[in-house]
N, C-alpha and C. Protein backbone atom coordinates (compact mmCIF):
# COMPACT_ATOMS: atom_id res chain seq x y z
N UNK A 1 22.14 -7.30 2.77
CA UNK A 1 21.98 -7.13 1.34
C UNK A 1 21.42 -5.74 1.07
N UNK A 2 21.50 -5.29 -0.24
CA UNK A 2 21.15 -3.92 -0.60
C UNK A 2 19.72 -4.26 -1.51
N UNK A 3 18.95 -3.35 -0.98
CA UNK A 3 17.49 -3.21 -1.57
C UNK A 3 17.85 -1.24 -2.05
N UNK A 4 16.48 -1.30 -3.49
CA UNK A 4 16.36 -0.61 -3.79
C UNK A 4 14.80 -0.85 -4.30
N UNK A 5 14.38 0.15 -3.41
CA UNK A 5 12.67 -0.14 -4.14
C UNK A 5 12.31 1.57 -5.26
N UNK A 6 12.11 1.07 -6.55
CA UNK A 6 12.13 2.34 -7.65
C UNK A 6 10.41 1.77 -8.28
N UNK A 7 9.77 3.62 -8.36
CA UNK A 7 8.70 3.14 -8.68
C UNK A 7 8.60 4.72 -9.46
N UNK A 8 7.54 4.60 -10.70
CA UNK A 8 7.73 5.55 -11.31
C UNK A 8 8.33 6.87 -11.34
N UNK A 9 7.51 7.34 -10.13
CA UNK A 9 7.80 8.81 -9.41
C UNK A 9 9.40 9.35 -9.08
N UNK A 10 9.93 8.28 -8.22
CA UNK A 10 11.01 8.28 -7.69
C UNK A 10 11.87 6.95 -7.22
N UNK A 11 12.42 6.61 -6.84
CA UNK A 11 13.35 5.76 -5.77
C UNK A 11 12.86 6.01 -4.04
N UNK A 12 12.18 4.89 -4.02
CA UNK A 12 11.04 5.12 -2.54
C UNK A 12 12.64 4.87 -1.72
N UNK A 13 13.08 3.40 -1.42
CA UNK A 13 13.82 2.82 -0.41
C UNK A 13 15.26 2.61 -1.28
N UNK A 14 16.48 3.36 -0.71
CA UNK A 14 17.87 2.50 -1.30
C UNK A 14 18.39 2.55 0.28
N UNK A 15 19.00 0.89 0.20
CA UNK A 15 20.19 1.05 1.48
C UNK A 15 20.22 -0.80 2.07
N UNK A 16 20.93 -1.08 2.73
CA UNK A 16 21.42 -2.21 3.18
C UNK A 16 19.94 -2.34 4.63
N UNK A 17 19.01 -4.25 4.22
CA UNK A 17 18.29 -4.72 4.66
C UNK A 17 18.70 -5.73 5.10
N UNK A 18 17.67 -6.44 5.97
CA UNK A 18 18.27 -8.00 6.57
C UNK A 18 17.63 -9.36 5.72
N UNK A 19 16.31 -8.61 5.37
CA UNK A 19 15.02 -9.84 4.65
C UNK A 19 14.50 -8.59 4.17
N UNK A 20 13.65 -9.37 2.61
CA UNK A 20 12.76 -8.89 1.89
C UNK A 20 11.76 -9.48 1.51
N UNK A 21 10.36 -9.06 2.01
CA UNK A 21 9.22 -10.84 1.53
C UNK A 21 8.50 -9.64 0.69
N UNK A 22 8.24 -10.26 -0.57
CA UNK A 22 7.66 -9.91 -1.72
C UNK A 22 6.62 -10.86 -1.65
N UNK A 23 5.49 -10.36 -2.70
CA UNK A 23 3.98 -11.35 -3.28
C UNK A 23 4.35 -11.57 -4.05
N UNK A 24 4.61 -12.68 -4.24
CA UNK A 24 5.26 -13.25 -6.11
C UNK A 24 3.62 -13.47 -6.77
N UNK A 25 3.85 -13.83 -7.55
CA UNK A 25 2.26 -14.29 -9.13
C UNK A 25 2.17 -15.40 -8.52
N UNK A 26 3.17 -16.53 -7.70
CA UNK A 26 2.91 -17.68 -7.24
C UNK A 26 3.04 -17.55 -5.76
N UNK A 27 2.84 -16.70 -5.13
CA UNK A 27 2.66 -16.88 -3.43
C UNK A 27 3.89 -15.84 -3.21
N UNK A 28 3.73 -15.44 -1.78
CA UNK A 28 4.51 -14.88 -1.24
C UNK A 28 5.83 -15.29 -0.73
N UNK A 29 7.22 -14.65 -1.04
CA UNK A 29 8.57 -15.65 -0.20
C UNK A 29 9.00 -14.32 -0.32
N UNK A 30 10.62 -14.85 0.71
CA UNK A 30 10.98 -13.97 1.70
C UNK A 30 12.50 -14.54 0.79
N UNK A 31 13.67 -13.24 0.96
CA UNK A 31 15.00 -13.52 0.35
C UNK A 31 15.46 -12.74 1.36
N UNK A 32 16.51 -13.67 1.60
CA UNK A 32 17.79 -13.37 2.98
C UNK A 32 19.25 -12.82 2.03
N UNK A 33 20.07 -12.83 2.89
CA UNK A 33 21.55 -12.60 2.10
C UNK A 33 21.67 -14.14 1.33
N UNK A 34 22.45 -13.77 0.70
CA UNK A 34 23.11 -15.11 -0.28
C UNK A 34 22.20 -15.76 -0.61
N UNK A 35 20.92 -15.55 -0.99
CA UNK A 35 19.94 -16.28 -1.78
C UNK A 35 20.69 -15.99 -2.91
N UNK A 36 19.79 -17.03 -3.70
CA UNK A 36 20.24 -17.28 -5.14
C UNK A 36 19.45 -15.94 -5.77
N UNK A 37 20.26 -15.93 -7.30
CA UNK A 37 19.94 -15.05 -8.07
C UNK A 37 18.12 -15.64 -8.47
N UNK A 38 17.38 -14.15 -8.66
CA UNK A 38 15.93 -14.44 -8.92
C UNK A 38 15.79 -13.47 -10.05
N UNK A 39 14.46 -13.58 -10.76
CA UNK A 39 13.82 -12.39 -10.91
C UNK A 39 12.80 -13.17 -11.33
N UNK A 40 11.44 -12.20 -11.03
CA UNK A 40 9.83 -12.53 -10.44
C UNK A 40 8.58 -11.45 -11.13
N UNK A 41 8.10 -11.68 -11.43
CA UNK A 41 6.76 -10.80 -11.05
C UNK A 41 6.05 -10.86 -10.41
N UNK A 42 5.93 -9.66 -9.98
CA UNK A 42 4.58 -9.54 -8.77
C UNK A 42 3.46 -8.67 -8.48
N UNK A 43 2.87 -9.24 -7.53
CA UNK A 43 1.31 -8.98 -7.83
C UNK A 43 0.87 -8.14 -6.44
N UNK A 44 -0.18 -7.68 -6.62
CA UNK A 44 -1.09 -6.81 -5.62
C UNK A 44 -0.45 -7.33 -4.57
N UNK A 45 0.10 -6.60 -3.43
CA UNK A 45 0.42 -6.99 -2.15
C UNK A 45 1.10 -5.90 -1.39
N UNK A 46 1.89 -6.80 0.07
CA UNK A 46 2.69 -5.99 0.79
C UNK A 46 4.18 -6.49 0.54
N UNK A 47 5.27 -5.11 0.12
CA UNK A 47 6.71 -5.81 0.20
C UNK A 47 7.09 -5.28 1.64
N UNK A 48 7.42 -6.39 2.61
CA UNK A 48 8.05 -6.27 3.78
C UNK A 48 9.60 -6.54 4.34
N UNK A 49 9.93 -5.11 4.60
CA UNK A 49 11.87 -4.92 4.65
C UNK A 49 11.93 -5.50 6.19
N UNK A 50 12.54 -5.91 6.60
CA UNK A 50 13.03 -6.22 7.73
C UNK A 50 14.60 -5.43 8.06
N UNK A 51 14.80 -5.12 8.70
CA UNK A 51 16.25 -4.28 9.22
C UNK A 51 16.13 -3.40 9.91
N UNK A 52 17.06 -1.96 10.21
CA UNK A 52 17.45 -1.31 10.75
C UNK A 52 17.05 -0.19 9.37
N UNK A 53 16.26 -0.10 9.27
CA UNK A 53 15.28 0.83 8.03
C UNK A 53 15.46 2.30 8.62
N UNK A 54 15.87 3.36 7.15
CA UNK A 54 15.59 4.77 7.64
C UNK A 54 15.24 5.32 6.52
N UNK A 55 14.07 6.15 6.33
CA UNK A 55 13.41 6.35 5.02
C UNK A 55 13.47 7.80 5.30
N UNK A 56 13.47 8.15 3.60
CA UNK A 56 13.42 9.24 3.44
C UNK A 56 12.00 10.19 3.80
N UNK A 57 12.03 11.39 4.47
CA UNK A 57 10.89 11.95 5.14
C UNK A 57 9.98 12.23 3.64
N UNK A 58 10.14 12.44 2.93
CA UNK A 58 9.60 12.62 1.57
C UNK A 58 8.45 11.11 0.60
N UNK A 59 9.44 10.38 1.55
CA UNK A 59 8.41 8.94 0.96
C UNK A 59 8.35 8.55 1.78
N UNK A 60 8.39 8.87 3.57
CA UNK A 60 7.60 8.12 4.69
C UNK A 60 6.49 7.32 4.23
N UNK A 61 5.77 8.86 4.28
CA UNK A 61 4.22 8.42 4.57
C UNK A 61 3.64 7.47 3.36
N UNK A 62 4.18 6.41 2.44
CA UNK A 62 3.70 5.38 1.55
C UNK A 62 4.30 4.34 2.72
N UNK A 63 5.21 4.38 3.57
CA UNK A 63 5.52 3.29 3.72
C UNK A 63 4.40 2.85 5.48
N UNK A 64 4.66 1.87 5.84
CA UNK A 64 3.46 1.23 7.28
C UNK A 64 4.70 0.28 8.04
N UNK A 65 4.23 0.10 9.11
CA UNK A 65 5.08 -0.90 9.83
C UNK A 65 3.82 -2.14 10.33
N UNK A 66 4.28 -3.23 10.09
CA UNK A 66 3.31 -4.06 10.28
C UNK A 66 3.77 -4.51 12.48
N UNK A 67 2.81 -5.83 12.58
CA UNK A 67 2.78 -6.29 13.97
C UNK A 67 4.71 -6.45 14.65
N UNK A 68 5.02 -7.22 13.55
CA UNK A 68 6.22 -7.78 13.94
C UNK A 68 7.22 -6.74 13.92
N UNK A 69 7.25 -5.54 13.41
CA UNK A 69 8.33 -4.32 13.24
C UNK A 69 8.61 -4.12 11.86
N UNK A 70 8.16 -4.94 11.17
CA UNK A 70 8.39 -4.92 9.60
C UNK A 70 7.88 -3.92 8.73
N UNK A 71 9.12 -2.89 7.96
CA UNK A 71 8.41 -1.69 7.38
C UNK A 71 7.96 -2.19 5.67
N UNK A 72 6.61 -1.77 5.70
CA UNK A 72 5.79 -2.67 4.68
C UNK A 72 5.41 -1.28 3.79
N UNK A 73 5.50 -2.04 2.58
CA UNK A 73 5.23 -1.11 1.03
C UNK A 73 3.86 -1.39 0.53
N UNK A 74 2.51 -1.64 0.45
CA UNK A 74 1.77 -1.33 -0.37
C UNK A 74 2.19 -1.58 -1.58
N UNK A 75 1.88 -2.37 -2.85
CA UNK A 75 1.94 -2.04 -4.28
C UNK A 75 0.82 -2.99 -5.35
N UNK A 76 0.83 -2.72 -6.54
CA UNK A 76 -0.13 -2.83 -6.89
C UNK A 76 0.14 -4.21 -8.25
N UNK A 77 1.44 -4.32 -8.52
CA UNK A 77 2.46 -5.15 -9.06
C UNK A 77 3.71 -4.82 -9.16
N UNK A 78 4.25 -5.29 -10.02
CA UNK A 78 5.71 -5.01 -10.00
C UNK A 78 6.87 -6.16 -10.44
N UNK A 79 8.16 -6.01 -10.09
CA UNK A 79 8.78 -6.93 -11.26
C UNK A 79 10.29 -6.97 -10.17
N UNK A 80 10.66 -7.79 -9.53
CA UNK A 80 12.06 -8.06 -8.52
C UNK A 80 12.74 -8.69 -9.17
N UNK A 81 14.65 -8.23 -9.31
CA UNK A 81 15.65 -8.92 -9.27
C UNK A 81 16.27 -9.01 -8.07
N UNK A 82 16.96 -10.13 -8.20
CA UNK A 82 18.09 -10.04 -6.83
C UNK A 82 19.19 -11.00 -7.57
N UNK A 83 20.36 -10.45 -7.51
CA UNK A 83 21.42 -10.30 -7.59
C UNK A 83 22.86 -10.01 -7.02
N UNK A 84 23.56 -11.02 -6.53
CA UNK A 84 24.58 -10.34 -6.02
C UNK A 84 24.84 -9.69 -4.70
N UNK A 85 23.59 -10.23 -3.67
CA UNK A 85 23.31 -9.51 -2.97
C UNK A 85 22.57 -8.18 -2.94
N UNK A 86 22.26 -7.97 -4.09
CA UNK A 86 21.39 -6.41 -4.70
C UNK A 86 19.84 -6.76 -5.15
N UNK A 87 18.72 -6.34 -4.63
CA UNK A 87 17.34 -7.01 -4.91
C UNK A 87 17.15 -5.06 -5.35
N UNK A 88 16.34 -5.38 -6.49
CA UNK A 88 15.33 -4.37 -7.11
C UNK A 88 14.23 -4.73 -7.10
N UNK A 89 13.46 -3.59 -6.53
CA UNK A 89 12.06 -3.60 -6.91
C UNK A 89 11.33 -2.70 -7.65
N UNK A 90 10.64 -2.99 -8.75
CA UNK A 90 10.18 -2.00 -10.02
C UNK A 90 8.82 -2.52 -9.35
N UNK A 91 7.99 -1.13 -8.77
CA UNK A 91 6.92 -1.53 -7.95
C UNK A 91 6.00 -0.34 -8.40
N UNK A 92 4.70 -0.49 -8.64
CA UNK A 92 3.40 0.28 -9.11
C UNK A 92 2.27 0.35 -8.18
């Protein structure tokens, strides 16, 4: 599936992921391919990409890799669709 993580400044992450676990307002969950259509708000947390991730050298250094290999975002809230195979993240 295609992620795009956009946050004021710029467009941190665009490109094809395997999993995306977001902090929802009600707990944290994880969206694979062919999940159903969503959209969420969310709260203080970590968004964690799972894939074959390559970030731009310009917005590296916001992003962390956690224990498991998972490249993890920092944010402060924010607001996810997913669609179509296409997940946005409007992240602060």
């Amino acid at each position: 599936m295609y992620l795009e993580i956009v946050s004021p400044e710029a467009t941190l992450f665009a490109g094809e992921v395997t999993s995306v676990t977001v902090p929802g307002i009600n707990g944290e969950f994880q969206m694979l391919k062919d999940h159903a259509p969503i959209v969420s708000l969310l709260q203080e947390g970590k968004v964690k990409i799972s894939g074959n991730i390559s970030l731009e050298k310009e917005y590296a250094s916001k992003f962390t890799k956690d224990a498991e290999g998972n490249t993890v975002l920092q944010i402060s809230s924010g607001t996810i669709e997913l669609k179509n195979n296409k997940v946005i993240v409007l992240a602060d």
